[in-house]
Protein backbone atom coordinates (compact mmCIF):
# COMPACT_ATOMS: atom_id res chain seq x y z
CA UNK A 1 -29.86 -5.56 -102.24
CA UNK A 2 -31.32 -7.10 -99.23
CA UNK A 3 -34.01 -9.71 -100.73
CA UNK A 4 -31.23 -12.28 -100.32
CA UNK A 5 -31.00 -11.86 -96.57
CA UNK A 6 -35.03 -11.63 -96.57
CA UNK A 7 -35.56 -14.40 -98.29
CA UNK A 8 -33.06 -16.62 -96.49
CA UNK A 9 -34.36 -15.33 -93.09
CA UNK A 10 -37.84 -16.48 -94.16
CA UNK A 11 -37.19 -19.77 -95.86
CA UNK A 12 -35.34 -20.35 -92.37
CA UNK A 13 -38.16 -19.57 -90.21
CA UNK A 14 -40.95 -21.12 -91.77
CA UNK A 15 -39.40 -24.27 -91.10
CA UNK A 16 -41.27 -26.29 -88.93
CA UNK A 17 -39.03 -27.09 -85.37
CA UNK A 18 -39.71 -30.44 -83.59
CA UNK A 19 -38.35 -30.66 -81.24
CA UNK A 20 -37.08 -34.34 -80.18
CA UNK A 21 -36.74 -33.68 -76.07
CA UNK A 22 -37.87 -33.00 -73.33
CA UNK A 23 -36.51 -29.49 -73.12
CA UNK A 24 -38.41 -26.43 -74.13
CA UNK A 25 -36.25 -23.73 -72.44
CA UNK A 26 -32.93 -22.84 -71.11
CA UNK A 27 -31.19 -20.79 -68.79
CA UNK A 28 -28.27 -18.88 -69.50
CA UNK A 29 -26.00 -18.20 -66.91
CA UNK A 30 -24.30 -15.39 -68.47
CA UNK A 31 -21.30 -13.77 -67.52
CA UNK A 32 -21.33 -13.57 -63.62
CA UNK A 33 -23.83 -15.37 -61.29
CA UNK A 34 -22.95 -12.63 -58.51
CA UNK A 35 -25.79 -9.69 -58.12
CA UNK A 36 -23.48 -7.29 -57.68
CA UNK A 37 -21.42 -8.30 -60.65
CA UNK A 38 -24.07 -8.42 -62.88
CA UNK A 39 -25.43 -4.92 -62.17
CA UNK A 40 -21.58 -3.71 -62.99
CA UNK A 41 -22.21 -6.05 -66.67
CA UNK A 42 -25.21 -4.28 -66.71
CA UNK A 43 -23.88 -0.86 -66.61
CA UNK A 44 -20.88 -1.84 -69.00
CA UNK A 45 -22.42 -3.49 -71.69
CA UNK A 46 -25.14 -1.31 -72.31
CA UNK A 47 -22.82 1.71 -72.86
CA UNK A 48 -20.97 -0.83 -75.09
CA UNK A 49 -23.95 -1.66 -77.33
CA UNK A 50 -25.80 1.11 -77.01
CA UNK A 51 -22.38 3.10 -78.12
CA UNK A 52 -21.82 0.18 -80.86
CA UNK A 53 -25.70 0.95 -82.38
CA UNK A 54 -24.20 4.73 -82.49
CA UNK A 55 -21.21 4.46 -84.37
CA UNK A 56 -22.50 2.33 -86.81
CA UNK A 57 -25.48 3.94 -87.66
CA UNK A 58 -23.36 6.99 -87.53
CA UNK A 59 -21.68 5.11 -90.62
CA UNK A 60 -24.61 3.96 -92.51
CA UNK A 61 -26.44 6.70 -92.49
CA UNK A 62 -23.60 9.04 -93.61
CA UNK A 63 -22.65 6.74 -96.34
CA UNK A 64 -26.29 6.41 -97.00
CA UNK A 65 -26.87 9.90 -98.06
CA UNK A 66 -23.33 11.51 -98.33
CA UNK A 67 -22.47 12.18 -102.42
CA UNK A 68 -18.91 11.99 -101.80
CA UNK A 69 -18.23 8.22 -100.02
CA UNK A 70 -19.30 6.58 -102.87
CA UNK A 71 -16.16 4.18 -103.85
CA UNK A 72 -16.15 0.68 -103.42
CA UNK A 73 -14.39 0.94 -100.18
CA UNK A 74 -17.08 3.34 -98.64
CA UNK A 75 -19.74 0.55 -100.56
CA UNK A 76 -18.33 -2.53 -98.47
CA UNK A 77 -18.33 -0.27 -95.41
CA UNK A 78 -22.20 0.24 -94.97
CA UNK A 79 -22.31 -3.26 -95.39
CA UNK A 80 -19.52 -4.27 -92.48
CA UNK A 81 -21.78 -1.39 -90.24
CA UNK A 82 -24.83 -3.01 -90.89
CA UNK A 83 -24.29 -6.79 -90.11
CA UNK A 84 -22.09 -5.11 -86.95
CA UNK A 85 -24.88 -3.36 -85.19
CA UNK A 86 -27.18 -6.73 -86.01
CA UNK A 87 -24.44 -8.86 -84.96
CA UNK A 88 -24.06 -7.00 -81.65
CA UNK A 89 -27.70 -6.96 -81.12
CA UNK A 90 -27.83 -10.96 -81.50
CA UNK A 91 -25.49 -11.06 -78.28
CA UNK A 92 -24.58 -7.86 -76.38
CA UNK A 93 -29.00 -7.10 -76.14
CA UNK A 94 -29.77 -10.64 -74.59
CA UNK A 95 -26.11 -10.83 -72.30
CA UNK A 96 -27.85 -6.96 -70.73
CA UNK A 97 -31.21 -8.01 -70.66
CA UNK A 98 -30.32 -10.76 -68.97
CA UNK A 99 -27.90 -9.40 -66.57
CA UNK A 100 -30.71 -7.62 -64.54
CA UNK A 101 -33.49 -10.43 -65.23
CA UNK A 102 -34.21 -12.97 -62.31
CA UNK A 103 -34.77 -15.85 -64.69
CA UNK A 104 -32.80 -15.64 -67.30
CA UNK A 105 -34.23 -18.00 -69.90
CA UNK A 106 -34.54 -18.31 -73.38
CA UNK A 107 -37.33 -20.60 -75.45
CA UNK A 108 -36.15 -23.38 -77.50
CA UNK A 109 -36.86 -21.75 -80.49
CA UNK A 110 -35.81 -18.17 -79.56
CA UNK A 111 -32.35 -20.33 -79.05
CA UNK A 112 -32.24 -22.00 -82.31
CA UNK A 113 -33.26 -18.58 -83.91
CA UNK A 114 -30.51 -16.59 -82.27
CA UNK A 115 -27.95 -19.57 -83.27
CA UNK A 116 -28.77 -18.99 -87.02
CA UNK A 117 -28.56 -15.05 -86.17
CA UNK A 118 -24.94 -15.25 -84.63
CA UNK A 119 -23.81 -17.40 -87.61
CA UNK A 120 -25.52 -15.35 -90.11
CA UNK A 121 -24.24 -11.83 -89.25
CA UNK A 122 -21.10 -13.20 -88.17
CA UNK A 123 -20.22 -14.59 -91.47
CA UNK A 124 -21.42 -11.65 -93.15
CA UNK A 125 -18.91 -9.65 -91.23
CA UNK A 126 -16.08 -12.06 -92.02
CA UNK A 127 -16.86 -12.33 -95.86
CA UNK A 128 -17.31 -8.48 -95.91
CA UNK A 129 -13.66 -7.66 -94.54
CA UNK A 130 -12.30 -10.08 -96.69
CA UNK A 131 -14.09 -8.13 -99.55
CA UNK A 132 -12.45 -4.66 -98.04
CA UNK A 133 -9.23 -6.56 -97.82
CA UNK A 134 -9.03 -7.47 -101.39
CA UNK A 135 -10.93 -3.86 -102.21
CA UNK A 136 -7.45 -2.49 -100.91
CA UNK A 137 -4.87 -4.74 -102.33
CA UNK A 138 -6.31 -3.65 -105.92
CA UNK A 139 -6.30 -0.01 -104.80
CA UNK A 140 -2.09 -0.06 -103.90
CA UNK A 141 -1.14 -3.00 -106.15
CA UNK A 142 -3.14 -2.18 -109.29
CA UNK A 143 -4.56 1.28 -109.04
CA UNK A 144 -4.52 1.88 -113.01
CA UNK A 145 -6.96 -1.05 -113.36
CA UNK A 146 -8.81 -0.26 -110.43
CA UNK A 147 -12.56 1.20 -111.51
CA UNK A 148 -11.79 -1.78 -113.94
CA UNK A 149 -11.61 -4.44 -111.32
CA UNK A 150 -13.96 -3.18 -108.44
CA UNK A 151 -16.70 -1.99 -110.47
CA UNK A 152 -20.23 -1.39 -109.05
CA UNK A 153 -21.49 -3.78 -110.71
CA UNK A 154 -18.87 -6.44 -109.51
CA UNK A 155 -19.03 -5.12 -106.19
CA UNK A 156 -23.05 -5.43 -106.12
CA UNK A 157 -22.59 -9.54 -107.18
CA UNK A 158 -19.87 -10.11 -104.11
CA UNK A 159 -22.16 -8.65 -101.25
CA UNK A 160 -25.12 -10.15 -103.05
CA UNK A 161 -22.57 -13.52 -103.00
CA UNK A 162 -21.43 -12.74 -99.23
CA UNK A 163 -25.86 -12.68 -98.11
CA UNK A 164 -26.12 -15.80 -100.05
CA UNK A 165 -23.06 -17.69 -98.12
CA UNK A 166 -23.61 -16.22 -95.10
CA UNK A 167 -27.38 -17.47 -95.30
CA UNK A 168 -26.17 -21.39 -96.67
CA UNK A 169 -23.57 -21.42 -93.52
CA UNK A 170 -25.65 -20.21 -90.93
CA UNK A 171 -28.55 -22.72 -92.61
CA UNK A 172 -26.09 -25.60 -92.15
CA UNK A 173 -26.35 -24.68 -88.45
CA UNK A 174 -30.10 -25.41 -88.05
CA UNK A 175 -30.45 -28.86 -88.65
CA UNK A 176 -27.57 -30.03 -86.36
CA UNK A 177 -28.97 -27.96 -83.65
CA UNK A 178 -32.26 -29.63 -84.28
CA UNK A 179 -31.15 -32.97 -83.97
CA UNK A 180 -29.57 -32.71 -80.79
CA UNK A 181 -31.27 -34.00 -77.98
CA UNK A 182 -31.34 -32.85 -74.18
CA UNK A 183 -32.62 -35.51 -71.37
CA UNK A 184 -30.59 -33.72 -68.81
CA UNK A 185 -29.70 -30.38 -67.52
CA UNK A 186 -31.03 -27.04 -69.32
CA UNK A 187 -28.03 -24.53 -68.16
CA UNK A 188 -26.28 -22.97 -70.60
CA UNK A 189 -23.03 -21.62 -68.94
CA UNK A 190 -23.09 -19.04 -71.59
CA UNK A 191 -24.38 -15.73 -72.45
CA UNK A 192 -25.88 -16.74 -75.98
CA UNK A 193 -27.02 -19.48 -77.37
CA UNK A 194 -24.27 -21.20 -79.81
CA UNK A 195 -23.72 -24.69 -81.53
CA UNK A 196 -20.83 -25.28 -78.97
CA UNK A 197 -22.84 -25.10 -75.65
CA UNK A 198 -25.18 -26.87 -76.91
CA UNK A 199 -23.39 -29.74 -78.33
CA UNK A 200 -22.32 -30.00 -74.52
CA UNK A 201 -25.53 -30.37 -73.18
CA UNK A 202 -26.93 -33.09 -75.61
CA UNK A 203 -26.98 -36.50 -73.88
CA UNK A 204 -25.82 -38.25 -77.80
CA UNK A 205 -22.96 -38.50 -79.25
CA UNK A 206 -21.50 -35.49 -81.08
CA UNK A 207 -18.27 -36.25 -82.07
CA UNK A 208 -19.44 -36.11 -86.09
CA UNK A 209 -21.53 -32.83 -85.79
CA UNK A 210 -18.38 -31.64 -83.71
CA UNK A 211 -16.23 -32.56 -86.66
CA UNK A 212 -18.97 -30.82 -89.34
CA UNK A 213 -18.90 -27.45 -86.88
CA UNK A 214 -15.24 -27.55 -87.18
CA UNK A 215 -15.05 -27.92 -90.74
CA UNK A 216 -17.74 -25.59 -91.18
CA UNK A 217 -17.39 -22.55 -89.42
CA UNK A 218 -13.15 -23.08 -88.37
CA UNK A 219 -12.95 -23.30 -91.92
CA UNK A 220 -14.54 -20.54 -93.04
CA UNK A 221 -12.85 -18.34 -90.62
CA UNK A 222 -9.69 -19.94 -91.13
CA UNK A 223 -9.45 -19.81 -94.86
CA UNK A 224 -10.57 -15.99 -94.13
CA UNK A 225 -8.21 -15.22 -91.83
CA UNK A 226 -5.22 -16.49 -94.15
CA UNK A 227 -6.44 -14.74 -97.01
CA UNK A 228 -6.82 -11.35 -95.05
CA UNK A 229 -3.32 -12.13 -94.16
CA UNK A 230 -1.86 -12.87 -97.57
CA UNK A 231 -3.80 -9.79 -99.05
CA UNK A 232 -2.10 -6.79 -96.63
CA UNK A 233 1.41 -8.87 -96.76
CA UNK A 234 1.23 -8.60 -101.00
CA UNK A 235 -0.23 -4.86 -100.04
CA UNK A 236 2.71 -4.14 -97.83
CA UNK A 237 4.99 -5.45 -99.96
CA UNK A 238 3.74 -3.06 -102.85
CA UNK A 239 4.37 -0.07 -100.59
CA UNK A 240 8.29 0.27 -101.69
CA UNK A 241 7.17 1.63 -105.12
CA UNK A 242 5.31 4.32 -103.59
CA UNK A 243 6.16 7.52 -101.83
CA UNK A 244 7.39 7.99 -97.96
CA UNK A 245 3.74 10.04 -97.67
CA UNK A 246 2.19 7.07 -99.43
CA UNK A 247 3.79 4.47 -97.86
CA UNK A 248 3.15 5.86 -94.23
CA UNK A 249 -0.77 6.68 -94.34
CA UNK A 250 -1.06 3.39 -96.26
CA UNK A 251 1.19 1.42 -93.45
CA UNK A 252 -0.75 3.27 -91.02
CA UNK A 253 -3.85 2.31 -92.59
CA UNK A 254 -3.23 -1.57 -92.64
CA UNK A 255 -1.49 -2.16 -89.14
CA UNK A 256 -4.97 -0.85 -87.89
CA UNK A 257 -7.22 -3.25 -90.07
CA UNK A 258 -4.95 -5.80 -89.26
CA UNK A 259 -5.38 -5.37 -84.97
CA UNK A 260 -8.91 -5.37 -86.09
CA UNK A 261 -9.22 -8.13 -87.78
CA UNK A 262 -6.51 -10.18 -85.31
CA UNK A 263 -8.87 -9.63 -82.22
CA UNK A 264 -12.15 -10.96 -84.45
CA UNK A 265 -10.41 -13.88 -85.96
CA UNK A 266 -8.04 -15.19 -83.69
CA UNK A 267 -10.97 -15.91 -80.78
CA UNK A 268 -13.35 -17.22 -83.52
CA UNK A 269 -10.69 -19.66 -84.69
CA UNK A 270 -10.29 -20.37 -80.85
CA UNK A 271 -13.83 -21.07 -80.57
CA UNK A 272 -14.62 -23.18 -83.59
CA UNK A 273 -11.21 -24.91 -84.44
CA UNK A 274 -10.77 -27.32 -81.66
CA UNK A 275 -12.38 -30.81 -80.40
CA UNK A 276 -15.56 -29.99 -77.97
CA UNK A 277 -13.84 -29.10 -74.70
CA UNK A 278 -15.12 -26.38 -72.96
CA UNK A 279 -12.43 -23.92 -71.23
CA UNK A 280 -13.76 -21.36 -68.05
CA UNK A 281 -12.14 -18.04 -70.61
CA UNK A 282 -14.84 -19.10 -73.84
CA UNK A 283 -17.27 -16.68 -72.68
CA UNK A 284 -14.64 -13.73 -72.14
CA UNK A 285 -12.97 -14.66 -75.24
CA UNK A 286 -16.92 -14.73 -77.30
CA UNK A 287 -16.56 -11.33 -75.89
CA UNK A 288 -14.30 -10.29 -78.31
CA UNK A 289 -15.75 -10.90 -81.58
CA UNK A 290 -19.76 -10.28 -80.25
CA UNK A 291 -18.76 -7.19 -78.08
CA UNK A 292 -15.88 -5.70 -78.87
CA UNK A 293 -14.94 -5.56 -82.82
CA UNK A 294 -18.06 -4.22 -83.52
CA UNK A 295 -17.47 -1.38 -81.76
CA UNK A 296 -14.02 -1.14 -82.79
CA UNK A 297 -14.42 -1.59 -86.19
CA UNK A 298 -16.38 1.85 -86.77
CA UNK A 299 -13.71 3.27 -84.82
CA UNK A 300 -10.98 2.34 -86.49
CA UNK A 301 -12.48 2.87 -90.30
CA UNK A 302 -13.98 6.16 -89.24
CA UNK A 303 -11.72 7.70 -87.15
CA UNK A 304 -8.33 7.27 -88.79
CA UNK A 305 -10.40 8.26 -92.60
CA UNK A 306 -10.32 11.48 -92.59
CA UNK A 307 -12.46 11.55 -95.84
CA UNK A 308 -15.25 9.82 -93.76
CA UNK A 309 -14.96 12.57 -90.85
CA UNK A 310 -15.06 15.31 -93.29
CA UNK A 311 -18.70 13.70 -94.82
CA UNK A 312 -20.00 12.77 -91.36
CA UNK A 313 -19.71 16.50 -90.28
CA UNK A 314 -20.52 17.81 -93.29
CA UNK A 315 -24.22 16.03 -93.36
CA UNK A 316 -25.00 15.94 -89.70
CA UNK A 317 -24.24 20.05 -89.45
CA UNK A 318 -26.55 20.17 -92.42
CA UNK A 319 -29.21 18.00 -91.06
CA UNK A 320 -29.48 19.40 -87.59
């Protein structure tokens, strides 16, 4: 299931970068330029990733070799773990590395690689709780036709689907990146390396790749957003046919996907929906969907599924 990512990672790669400055590094200034500051991001942020690598391997593993989570919903889970903990590791590693590093710089091409990284996994996250979304709007709405519907076999061609668009979109990102170029200053007032920053620094007009960025990546998460939207309202509405029981571990059940999804979405479309002006809360709000909802997605769709509990305890008793 993976030779799409592999082979998009390495037709990627082997691309030959030219670079067409004078710049061969950057710095990133991170979150804080005060010491003591940055030993308290330190501190903060490694719990945070190192407790975001937990949970979700927690969650792939126990899917992984559990017999019992093996529904659709359980299927598009491992997934959303997987590209979480690699997401988080594009980001959250480099912001803590850097935090107690003197110089904190990053290679031209370790930038342009962790640029296709952010939009990779990042869209592989958004596609994959859309998937979930519309996994649970046929499980209310049309459970009769359900094993119909979400088949394995359907479910194996959208993640297979999701790798392939994730790899085109974050592909897209390459060649604008590579056509910038930088006469000027190298300081990235950032804690990653993104299109946005970048366009910034570039001493050429960007107003077009702007405009592409926009309609690229503020489309897709959007059009995403909307449709996770549309999905839980027709799933909500649906809920007056079933029973108060029903109705109240399924409302339950949606109101927390939906604050999940809310604080990933709304900062993205902050980010990549507007002309390139750069505001002093981007990096707090990047902090959001790189930091904090992949931690909080394990949470929320392990913790309130009782099912998932039950297997997780079940295995790890058995294991250790």
């Amino acid at each position: 299931m993976n030779e799409p990512l592999l082979s998009c990672v390495c037709s990627t790669l082997t691309v030959t970068i030219e670079v067409n400055s004078s710049v061969n590094e950057f710095i990133l200034l991170g979150l804080t330029q005060d010491v003591l500051k940055e030993k308290v991001v330190f501190v903060i942020f490694l719990f945070l990733y190192l407790a975001t690598l937990l949970a979700n391997f927690l969650i792939v593993m126990t899917i992984r070799y559990s017999q019992t989570l093996e529904s659709p919903m359980y299927f598009f889970l491992f997934y959303l773990s997987f590209a979480n903990a690699c997401f988080s590791t594009t980001t959250a590693l480099r912001l803590t590395v850097d935090s107690v590093s003197e110089k904190k710089v990053i290679s031209y091409n370790e930038c342009m690689t962790q640029v296709f990284a952010v939009h990779f996994f990042g869209c592989v996250e958004t596609l994959v709780l859309v998937l979930m979304s519309f996994d649970h709007y046929v499980a209310i709405c049309k459970p009769l036709q359900y094993t119909t519907i979400m088949s394995q076999c359907v479910c194996g061609a959208l993640v297979k689907l999701t790798w392939v668009g994730s790899c085109i979109h974050s592909s897209a990102q390459i060649p604008l990146a590579l056509r910038l170029r930088f006469c000027g200053s190298n300081v990235i007032d950032h804690y990653f390396c993104d299109m946005q920053p970048l366009l910034t620094l570039a001493c050429m007009d960007t107003y077009v790749m702007n405009l592409f960025i926009v309609f690229n990546s503020g489309a897709i998460y959007m059009v995403s957003f909307i449709l996770l939207l549309i999905s839980y309202v027709f799933t909500l509405h649906s809920l007056s046919n079933h029973s108060a029981e029903g109705r109240r571990k399924a409302l339950s059940t949606c109101t927390s996907h939906i604050s999940v999804i809310t604080l990933f979405f709304i900062p993205c479309i902050f980010t990549y929906t507007r002309p390139l002006t750069v505001f002093p809360v981007d990096k707090m709000v990047a902090v959001f969907y790189t930091i904090g909802t992949p931690l909080l997605n394990p949470l929320i769709y392990t913790l309130r599924n009782a099912e998932v509990k039950h297997a997780m305890r079940k295995l790890w008793c058995n294991k250790l």
